[in-house]
PDB file of N, CA and C in Angstrom:
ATOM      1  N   UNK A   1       0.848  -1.184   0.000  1.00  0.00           N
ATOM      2  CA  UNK A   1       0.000   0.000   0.000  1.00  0.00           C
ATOM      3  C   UNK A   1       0.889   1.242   0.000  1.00  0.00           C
ATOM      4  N   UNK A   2       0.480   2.129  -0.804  1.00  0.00           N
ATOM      5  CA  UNK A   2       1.217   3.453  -0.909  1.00  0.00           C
ATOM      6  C   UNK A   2       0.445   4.441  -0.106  1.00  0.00           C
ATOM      7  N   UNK A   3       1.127   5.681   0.330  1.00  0.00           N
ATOM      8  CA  UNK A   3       0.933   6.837   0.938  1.00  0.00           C
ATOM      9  C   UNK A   3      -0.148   7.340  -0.245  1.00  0.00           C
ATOM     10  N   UNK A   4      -1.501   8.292   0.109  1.00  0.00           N
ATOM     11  CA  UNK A   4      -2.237   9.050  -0.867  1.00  0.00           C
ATOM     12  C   UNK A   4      -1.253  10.384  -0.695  1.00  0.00           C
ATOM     13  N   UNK A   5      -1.600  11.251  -1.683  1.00  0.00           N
ATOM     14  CA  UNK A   5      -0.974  12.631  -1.585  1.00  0.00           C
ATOM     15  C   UNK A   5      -2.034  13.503  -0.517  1.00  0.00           C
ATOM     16  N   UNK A   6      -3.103  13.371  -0.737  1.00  0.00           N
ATOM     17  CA  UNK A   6      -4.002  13.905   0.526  1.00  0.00           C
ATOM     18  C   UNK A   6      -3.586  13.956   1.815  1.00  0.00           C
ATOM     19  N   UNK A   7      -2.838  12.843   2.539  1.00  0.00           N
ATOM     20  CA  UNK A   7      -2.327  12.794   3.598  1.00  0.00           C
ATOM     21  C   UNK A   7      -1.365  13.728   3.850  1.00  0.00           C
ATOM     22  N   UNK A   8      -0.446  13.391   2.849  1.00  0.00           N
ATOM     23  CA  UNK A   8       1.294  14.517   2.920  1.00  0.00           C
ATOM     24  C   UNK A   8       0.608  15.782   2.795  1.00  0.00           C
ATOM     25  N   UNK A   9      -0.240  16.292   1.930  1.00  0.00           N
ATOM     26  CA  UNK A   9      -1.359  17.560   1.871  1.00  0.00           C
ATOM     27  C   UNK A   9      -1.600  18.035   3.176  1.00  0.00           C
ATOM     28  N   UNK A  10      -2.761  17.356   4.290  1.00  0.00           N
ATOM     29  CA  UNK A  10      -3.048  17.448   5.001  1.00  0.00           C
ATOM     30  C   UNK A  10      -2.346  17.574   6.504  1.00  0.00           C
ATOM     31  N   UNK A  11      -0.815  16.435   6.431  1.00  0.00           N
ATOM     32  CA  UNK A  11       0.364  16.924   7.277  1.00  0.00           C
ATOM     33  C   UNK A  11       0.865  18.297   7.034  1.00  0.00           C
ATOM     34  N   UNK A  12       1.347  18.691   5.985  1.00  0.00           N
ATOM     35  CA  UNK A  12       2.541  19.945   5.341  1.00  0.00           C
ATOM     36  C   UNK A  12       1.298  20.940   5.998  1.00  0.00           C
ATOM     37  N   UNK A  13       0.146  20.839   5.401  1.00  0.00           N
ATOM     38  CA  UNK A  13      -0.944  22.158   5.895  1.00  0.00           C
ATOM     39  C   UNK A  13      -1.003  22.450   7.255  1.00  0.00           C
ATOM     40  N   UNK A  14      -0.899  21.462   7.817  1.00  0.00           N
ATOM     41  CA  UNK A  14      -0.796  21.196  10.094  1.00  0.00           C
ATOM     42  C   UNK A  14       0.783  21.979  10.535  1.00  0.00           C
ATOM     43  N   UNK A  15       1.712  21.649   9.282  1.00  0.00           N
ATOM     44  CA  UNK A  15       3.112  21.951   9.685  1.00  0.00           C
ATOM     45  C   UNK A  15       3.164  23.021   9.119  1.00  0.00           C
ATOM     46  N   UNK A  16       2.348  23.606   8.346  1.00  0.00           N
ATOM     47  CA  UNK A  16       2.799  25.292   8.235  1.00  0.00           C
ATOM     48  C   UNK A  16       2.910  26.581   8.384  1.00  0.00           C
ATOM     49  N   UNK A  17       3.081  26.220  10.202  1.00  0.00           N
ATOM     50  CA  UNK A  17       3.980  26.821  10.658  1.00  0.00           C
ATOM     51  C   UNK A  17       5.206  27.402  11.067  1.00  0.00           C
ATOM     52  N   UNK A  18       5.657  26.016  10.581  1.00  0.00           N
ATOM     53  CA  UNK A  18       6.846  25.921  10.626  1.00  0.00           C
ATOM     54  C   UNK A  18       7.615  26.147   9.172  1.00  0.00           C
ATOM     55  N   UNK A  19       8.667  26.848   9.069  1.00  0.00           N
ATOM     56  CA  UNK A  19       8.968  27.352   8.031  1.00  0.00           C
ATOM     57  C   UNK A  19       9.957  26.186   7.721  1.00  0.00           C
ATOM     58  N   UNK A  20      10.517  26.126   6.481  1.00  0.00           N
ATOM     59  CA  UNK A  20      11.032  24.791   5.684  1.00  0.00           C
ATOM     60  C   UNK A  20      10.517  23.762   5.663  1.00  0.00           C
ATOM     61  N   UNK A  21       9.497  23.267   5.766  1.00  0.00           N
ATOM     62  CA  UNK A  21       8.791  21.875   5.792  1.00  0.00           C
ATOM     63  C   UNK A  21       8.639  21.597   4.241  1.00  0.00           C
ATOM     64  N   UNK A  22       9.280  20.619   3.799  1.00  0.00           N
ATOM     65  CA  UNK A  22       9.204  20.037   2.564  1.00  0.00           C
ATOM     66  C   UNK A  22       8.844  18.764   2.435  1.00  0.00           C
ATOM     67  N   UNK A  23       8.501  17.935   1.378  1.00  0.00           N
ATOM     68  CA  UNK A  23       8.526  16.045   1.153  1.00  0.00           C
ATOM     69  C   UNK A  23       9.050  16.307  -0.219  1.00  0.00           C
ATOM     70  N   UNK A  24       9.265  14.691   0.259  1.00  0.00           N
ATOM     71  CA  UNK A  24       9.841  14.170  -1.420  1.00  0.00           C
ATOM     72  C   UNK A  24       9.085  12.434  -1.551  1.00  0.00           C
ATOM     73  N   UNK A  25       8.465  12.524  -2.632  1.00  0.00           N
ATOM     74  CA  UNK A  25       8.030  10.968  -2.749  1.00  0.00           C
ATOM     75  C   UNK A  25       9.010  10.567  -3.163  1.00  0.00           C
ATOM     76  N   UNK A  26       9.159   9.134  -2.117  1.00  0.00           N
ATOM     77  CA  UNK A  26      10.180   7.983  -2.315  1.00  0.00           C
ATOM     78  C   UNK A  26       9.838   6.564  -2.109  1.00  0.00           C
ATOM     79  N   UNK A  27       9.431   5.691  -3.232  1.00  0.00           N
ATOM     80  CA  UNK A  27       9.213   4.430  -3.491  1.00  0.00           C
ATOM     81  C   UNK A  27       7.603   4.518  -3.043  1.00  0.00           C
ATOM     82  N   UNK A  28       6.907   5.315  -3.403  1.00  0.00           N
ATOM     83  CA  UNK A  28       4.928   5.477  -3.496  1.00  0.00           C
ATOM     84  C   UNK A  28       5.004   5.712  -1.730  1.00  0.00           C
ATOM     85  N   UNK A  29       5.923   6.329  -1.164  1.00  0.00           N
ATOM     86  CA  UNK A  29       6.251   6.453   0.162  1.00  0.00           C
ATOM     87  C   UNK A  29       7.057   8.248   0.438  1.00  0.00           C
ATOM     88  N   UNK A  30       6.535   8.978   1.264  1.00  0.00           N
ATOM     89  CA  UNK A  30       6.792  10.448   1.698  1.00  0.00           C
ATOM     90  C   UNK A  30       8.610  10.321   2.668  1.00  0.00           C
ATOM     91  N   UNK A  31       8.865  11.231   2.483  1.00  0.00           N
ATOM     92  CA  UNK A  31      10.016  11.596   3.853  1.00  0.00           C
ATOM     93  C   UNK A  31       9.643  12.888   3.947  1.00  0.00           C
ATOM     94  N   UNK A  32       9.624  13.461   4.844  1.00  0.00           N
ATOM     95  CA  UNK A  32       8.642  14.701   5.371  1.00  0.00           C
ATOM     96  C   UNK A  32      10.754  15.081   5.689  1.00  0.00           C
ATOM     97  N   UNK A  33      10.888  16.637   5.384  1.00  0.00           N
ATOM     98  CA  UNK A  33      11.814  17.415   6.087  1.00  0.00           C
ATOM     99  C   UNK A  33      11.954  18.065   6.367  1.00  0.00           C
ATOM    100  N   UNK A  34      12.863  19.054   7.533  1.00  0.00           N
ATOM    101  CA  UNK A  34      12.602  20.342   8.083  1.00  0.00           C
ATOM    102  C   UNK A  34      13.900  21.067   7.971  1.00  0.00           C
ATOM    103  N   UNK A  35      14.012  22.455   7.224  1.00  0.00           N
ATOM    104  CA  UNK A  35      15.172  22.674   6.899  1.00  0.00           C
ATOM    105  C   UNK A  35      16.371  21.984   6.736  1.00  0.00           C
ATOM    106  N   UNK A  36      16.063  20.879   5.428  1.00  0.00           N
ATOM    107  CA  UNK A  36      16.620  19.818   5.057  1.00  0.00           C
ATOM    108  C   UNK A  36      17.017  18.711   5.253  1.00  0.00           C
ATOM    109  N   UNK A  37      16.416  18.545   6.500  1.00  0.00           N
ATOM    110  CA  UNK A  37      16.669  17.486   7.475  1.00  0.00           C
ATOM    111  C   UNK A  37      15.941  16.645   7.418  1.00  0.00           C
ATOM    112  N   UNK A  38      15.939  14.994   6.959  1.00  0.00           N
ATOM    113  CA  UNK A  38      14.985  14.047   7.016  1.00  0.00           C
ATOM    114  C   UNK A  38      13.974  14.081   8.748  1.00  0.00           C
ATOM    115  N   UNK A  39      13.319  14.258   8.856  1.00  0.00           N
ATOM    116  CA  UNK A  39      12.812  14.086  10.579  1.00  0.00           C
ATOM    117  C   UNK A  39      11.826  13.293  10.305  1.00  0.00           C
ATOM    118  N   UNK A  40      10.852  12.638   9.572  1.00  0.00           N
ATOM    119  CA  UNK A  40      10.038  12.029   8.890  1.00  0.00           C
ATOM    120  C   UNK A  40       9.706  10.720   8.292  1.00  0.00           C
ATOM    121  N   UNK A  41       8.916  10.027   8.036  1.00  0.00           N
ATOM    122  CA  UNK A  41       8.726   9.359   7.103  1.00  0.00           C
ATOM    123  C   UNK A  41       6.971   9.058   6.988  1.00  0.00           C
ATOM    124  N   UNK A  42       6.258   9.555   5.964  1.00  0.00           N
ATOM    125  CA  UNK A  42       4.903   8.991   5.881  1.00  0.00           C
ATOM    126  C   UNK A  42       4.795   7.954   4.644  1.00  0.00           C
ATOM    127  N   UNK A  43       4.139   6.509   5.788  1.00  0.00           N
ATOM    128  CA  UNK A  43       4.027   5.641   5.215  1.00  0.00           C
ATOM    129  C   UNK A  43       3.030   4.658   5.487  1.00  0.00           C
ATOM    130  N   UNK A  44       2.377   4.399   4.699  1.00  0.00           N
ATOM    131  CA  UNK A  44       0.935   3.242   4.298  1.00  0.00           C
ATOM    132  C   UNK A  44       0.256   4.769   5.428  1.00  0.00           C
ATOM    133  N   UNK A  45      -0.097   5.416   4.977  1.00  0.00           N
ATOM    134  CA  UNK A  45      -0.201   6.732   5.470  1.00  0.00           C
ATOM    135  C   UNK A  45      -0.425   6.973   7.371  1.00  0.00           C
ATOM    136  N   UNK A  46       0.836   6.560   7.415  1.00  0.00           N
ATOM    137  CA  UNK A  46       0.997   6.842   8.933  1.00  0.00           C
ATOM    138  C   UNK A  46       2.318   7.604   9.181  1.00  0.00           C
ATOM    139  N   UNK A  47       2.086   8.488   9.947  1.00  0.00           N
ATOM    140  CA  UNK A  47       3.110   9.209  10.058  1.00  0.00           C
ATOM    141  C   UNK A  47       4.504   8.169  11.556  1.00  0.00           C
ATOM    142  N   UNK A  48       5.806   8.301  10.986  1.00  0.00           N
ATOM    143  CA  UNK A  48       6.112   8.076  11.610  1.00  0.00           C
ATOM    144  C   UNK A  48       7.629   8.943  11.853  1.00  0.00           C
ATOM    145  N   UNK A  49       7.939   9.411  12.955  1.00  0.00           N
ATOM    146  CA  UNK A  49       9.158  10.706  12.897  1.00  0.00           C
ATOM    147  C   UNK A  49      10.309  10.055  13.611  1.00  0.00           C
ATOM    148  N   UNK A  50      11.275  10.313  13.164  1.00  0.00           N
ATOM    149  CA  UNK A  50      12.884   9.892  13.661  1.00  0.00           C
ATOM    150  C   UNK A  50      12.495   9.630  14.997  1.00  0.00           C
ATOM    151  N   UNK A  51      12.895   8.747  15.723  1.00  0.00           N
ATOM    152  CA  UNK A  51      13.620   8.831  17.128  1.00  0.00           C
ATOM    153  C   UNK A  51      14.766   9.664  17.695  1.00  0.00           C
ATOM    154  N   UNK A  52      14.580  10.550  18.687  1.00  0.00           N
ATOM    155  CA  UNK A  52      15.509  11.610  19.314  1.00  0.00           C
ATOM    156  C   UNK A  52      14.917  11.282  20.382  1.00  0.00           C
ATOM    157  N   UNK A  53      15.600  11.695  21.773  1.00  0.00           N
ATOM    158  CA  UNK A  53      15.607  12.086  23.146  1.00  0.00           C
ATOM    159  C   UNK A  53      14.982  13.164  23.152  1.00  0.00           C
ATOM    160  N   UNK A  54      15.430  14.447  22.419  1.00  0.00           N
ATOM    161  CA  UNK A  54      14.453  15.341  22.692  1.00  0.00           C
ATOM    162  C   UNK A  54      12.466  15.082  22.206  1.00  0.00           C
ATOM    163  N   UNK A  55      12.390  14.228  21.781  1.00  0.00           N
ATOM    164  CA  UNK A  55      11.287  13.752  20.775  1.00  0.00           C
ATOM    165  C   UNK A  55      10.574  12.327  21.795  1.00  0.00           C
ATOM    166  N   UNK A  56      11.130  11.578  22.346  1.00  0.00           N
ATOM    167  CA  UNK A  56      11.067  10.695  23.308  1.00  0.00           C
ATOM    168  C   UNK A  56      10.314  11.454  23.966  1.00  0.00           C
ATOM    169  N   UNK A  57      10.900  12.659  25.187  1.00  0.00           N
ATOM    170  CA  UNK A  57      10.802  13.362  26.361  1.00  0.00           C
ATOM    171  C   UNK A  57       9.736  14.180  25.691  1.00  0.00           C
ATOM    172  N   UNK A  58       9.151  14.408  24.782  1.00  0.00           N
ATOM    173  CA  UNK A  58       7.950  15.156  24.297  1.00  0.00           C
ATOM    174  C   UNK A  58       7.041  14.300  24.845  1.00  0.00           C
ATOM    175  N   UNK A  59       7.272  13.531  24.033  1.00  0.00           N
ATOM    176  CA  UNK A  59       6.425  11.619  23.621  1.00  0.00           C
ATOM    177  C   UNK A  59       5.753  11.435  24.990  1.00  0.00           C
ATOM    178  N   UNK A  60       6.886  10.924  26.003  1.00  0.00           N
ATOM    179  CA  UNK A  60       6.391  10.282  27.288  1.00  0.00           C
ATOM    180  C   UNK A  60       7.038   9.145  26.743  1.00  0.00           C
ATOM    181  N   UNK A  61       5.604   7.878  26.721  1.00  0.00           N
ATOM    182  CA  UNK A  61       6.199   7.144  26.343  1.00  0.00           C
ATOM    183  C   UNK A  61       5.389   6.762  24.912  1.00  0.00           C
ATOM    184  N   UNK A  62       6.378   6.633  24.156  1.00  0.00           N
ATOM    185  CA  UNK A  62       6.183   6.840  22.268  1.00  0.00           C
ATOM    186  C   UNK A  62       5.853   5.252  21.539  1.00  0.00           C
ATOM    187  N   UNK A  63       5.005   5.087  20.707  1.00  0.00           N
ATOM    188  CA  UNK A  63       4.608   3.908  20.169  1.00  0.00           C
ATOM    189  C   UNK A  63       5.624   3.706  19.256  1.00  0.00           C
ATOM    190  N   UNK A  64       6.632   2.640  19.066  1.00  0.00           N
ATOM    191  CA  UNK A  64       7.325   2.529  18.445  1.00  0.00           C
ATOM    192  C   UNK A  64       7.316   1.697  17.384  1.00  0.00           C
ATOM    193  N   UNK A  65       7.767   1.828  15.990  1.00  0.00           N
ATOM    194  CA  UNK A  65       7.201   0.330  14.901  1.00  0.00           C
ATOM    195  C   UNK A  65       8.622   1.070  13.616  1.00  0.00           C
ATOM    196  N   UNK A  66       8.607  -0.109  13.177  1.00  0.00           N
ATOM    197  CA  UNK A  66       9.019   0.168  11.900  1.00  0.00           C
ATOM    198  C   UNK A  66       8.149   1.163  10.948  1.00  0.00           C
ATOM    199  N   UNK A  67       8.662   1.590  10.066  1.00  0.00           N
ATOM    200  CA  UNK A  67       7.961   2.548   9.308  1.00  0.00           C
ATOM    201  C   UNK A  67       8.099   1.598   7.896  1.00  0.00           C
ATOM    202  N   UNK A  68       8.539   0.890   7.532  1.00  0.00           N
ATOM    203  CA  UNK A  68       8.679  -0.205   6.749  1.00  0.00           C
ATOM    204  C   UNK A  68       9.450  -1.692   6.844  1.00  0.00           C
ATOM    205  N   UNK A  69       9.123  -1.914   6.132  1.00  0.00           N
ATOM    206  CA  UNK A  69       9.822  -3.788   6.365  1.00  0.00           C
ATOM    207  C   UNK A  69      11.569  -3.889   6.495  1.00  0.00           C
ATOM    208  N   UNK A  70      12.196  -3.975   7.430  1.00  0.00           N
ATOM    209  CA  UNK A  70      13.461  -4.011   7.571  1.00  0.00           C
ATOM    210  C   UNK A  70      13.862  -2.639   8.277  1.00  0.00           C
ATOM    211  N   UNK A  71      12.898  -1.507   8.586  1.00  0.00           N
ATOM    212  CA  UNK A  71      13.491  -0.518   8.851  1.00  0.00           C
ATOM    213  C   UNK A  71      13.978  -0.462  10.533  1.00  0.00           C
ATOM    214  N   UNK A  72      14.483   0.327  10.906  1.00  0.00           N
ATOM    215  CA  UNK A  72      14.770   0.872  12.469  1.00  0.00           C
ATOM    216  C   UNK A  72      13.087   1.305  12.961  1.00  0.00           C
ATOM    217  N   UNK A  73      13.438   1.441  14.389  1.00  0.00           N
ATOM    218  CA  UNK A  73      12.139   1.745  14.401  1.00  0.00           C
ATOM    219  C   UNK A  73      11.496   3.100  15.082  1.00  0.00           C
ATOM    220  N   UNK A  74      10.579   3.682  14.694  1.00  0.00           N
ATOM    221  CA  UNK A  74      10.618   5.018  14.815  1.00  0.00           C
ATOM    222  C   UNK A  74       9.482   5.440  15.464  1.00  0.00           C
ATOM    223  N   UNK A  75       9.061   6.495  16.195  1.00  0.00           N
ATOM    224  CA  UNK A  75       7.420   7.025  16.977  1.00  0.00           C
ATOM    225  C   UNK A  75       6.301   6.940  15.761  1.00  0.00           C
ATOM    226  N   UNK A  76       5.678   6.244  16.133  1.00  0.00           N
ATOM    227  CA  UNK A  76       4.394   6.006  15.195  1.00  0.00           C
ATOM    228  C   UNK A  76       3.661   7.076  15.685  1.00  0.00           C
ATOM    229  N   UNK A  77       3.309   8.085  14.760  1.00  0.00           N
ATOM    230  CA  UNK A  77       1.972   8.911  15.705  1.00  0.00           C
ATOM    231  C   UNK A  77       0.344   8.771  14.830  1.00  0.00           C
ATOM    232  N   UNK A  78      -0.038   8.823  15.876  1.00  0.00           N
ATOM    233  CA  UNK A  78      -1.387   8.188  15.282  1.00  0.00           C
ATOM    234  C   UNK A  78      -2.331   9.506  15.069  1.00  0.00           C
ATOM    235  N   UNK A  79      -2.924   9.385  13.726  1.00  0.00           N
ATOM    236  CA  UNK A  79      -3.657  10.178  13.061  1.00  0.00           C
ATOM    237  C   UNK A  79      -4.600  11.125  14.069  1.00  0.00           C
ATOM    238  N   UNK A  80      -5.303  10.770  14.977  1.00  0.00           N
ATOM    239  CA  UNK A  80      -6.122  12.089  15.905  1.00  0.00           C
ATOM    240  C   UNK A  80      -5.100  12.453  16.404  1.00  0.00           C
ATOM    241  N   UNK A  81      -3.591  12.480  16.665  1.00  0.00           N
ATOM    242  CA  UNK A  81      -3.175  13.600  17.014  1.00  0.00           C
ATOM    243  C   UNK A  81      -2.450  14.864  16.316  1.00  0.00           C
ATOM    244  N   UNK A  82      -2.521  14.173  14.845  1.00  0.00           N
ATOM    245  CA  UNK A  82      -2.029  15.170  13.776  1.00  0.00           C
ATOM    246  C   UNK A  82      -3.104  16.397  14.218  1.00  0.00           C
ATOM    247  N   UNK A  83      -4.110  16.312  14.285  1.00  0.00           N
ATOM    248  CA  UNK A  83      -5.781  17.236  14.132  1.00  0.00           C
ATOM    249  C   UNK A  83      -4.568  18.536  14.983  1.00  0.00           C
ATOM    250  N   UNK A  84      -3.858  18.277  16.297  1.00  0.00           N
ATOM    251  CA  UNK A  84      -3.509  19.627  17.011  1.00  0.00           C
ATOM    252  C   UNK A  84      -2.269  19.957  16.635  1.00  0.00           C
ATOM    253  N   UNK A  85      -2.480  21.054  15.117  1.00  0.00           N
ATOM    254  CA  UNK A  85      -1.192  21.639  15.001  1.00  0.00           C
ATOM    255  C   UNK A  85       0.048  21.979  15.406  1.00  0.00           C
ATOM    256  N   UNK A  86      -0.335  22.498  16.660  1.00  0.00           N
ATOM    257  CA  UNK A  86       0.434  23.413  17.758  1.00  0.00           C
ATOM    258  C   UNK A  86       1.455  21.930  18.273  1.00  0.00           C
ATOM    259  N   UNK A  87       0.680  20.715  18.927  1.00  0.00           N
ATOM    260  CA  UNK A  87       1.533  19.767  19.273  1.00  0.00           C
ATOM    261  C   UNK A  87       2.165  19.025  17.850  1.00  0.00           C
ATOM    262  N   UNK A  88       1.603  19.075  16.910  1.00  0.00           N
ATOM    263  CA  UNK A  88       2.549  18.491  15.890  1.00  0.00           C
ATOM    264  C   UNK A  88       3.780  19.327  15.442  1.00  0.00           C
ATOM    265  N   UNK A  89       3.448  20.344  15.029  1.00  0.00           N
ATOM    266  CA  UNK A  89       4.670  21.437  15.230  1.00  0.00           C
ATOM    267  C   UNK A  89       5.763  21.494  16.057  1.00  0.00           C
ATOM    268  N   UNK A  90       5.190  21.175  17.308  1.00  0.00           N
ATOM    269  CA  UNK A  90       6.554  21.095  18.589  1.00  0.00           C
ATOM    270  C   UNK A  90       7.066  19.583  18.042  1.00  0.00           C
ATOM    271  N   UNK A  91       6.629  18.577  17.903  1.00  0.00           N
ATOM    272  CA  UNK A  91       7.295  17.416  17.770  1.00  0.00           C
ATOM    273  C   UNK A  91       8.690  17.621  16.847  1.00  0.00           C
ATOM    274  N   UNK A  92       8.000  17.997  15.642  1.00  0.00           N
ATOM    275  CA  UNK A  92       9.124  17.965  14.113  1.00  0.00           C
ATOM    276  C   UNK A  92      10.057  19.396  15.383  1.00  0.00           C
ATOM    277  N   UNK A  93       9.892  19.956  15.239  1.00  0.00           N
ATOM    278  CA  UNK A  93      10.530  21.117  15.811  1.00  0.00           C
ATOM    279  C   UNK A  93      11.801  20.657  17.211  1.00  0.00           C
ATOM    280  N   UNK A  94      11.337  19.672  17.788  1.00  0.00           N
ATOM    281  CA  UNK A  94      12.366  19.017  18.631  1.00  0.00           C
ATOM    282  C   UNK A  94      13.142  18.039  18.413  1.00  0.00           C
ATOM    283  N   UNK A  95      12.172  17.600  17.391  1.00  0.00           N
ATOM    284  CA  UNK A  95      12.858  16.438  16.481  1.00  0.00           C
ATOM    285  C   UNK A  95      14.293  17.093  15.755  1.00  0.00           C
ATOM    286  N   UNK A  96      14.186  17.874  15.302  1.00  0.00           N
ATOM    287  CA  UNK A  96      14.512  18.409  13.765  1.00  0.00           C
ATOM    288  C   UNK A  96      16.062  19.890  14.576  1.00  0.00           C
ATOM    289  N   UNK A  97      15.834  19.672  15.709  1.00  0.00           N
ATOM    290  CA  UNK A  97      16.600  20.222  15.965  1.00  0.00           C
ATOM    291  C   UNK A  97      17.818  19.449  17.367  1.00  0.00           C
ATOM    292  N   UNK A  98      16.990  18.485  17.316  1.00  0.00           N
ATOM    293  CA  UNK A  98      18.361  17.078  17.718  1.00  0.00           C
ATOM    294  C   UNK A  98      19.281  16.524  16.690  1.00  0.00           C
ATOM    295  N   UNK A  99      18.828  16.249  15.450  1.00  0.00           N
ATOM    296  CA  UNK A  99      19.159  16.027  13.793  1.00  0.00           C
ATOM    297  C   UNK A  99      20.515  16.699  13.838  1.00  0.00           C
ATOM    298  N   UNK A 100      21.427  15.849  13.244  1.00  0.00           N
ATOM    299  CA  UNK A 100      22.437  17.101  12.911  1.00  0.00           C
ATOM    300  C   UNK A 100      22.404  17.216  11.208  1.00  0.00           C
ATOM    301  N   UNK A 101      22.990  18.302  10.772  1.00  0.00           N
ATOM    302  CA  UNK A 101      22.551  19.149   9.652  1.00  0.00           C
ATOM    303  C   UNK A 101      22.937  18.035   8.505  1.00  0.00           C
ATOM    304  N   UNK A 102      22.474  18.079   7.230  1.00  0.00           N
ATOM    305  CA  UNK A 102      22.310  17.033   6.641  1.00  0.00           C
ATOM    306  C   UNK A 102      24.185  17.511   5.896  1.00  0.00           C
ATOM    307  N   UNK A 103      24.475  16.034   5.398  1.00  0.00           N
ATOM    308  CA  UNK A 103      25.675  16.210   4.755  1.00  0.00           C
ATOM    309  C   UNK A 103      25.385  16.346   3.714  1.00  0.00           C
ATOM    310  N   UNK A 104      27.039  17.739   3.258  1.00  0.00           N
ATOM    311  CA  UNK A 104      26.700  18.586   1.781  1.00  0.00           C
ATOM    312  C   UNK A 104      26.844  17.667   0.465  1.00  0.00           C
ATOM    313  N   UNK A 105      26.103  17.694  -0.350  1.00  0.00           N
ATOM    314  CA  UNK A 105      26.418  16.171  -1.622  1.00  0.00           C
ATOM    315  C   UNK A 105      27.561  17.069  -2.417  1.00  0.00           C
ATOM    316  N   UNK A 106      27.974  16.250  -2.381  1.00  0.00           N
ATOM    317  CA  UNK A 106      29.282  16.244  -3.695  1.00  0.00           C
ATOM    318  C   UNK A 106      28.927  16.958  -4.956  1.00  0.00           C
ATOM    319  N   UNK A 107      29.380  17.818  -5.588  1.00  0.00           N
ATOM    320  CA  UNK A 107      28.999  17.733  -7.472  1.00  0.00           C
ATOM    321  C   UNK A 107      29.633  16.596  -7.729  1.00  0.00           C
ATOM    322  N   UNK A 108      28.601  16.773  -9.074  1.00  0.00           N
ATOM    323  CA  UNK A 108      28.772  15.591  -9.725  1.00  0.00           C
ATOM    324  C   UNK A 108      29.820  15.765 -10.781  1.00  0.00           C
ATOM    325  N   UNK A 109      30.772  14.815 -11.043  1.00  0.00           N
ATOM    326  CA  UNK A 109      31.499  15.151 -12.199  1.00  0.00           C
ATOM    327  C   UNK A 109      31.009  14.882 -13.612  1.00  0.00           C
ATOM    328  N   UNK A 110      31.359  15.790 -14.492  1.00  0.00           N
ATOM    329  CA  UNK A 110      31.015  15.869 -15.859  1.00  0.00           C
ATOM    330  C   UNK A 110      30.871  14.489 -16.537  1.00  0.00           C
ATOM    331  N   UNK A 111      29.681  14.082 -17.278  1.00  0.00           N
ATOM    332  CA  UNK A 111      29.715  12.774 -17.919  1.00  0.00           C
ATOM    333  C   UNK A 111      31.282  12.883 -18.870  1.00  0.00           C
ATOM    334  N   UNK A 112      31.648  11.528 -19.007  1.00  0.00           N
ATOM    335  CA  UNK A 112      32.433  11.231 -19.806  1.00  0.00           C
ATOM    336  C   UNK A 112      34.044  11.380 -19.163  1.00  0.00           C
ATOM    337  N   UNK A 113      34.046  11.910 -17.937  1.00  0.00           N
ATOM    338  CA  UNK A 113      35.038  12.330 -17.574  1.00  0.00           C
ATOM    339  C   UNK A 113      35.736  11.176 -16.677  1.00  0.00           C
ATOM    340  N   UNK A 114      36.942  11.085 -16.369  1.00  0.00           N
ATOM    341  CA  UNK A 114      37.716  10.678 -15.543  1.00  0.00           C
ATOM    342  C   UNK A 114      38.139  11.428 -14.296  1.00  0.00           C
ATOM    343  N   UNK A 115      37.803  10.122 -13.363  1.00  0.00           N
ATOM    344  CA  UNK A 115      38.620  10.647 -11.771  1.00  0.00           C
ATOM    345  C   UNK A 115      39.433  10.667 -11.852  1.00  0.00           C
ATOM    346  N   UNK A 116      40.078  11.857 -10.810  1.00  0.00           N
ATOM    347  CA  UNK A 116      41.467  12.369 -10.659  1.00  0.00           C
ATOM    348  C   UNK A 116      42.010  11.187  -9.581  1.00  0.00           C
ATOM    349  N   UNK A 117      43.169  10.546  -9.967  1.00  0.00           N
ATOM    350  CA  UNK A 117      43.796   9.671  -9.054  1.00  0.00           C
ATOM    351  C   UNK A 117      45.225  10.383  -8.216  1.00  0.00           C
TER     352      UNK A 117
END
């Protein structure tokens, strides 16, 4: 089962408050990010957000599951509590600022070209 776009719709609209909130569909599956930072993943449309300490200590105590088959496992949050902006906002927001900053990608070198040895 894939993520609908309605859902990621209906998250990004709750999170926009928060400034940088982006997705990217990946494999009929969301990664939700916050000033470039993966903090996210919506999938079989359930939201589920990185594990952090600061994000834990929000939590209490946090429902934990894979977010897919083989994955680590991450706070499942369950859909009536998306409805209160204000607490979804603080989550990504504590989340997203335990994260350390994403690493810068490389350019790419010119087709046809050879690495420098």
């Amino acid at each position: 089962m894939t993520t609908r776009s309605e859902t990621v719709e209906f998250l990004t609209d709750q999170l926009s408050a928060l400034p940088h909130i982006t997705t990217r569909r990946m494999f009929g599956e969301y990664a939700l990010y916050r000033d470039g930072k993966v903090v996210a993943f919506v999938c079989d449309d359930t939201l589920f957000v990185k594990p952090t300490e600061a994000g834990r200590a929000y939590l209490g105590t946090p429902d934990e599951a894979p977010a897919y088959p083989g994955s680590k496992l991450y706070f499942r949050i369950d859909g009536d509590r998306w409805e209160d902006r204000e607490w979804l906002a603080e989550l990504i927001e504590v989340t997203a600022a335990e994260l350390p900053a994403p690493k810068p990608k490389r350019a790419k070198a010119p087709r046809g070209s050879t690495p420098a040895r």
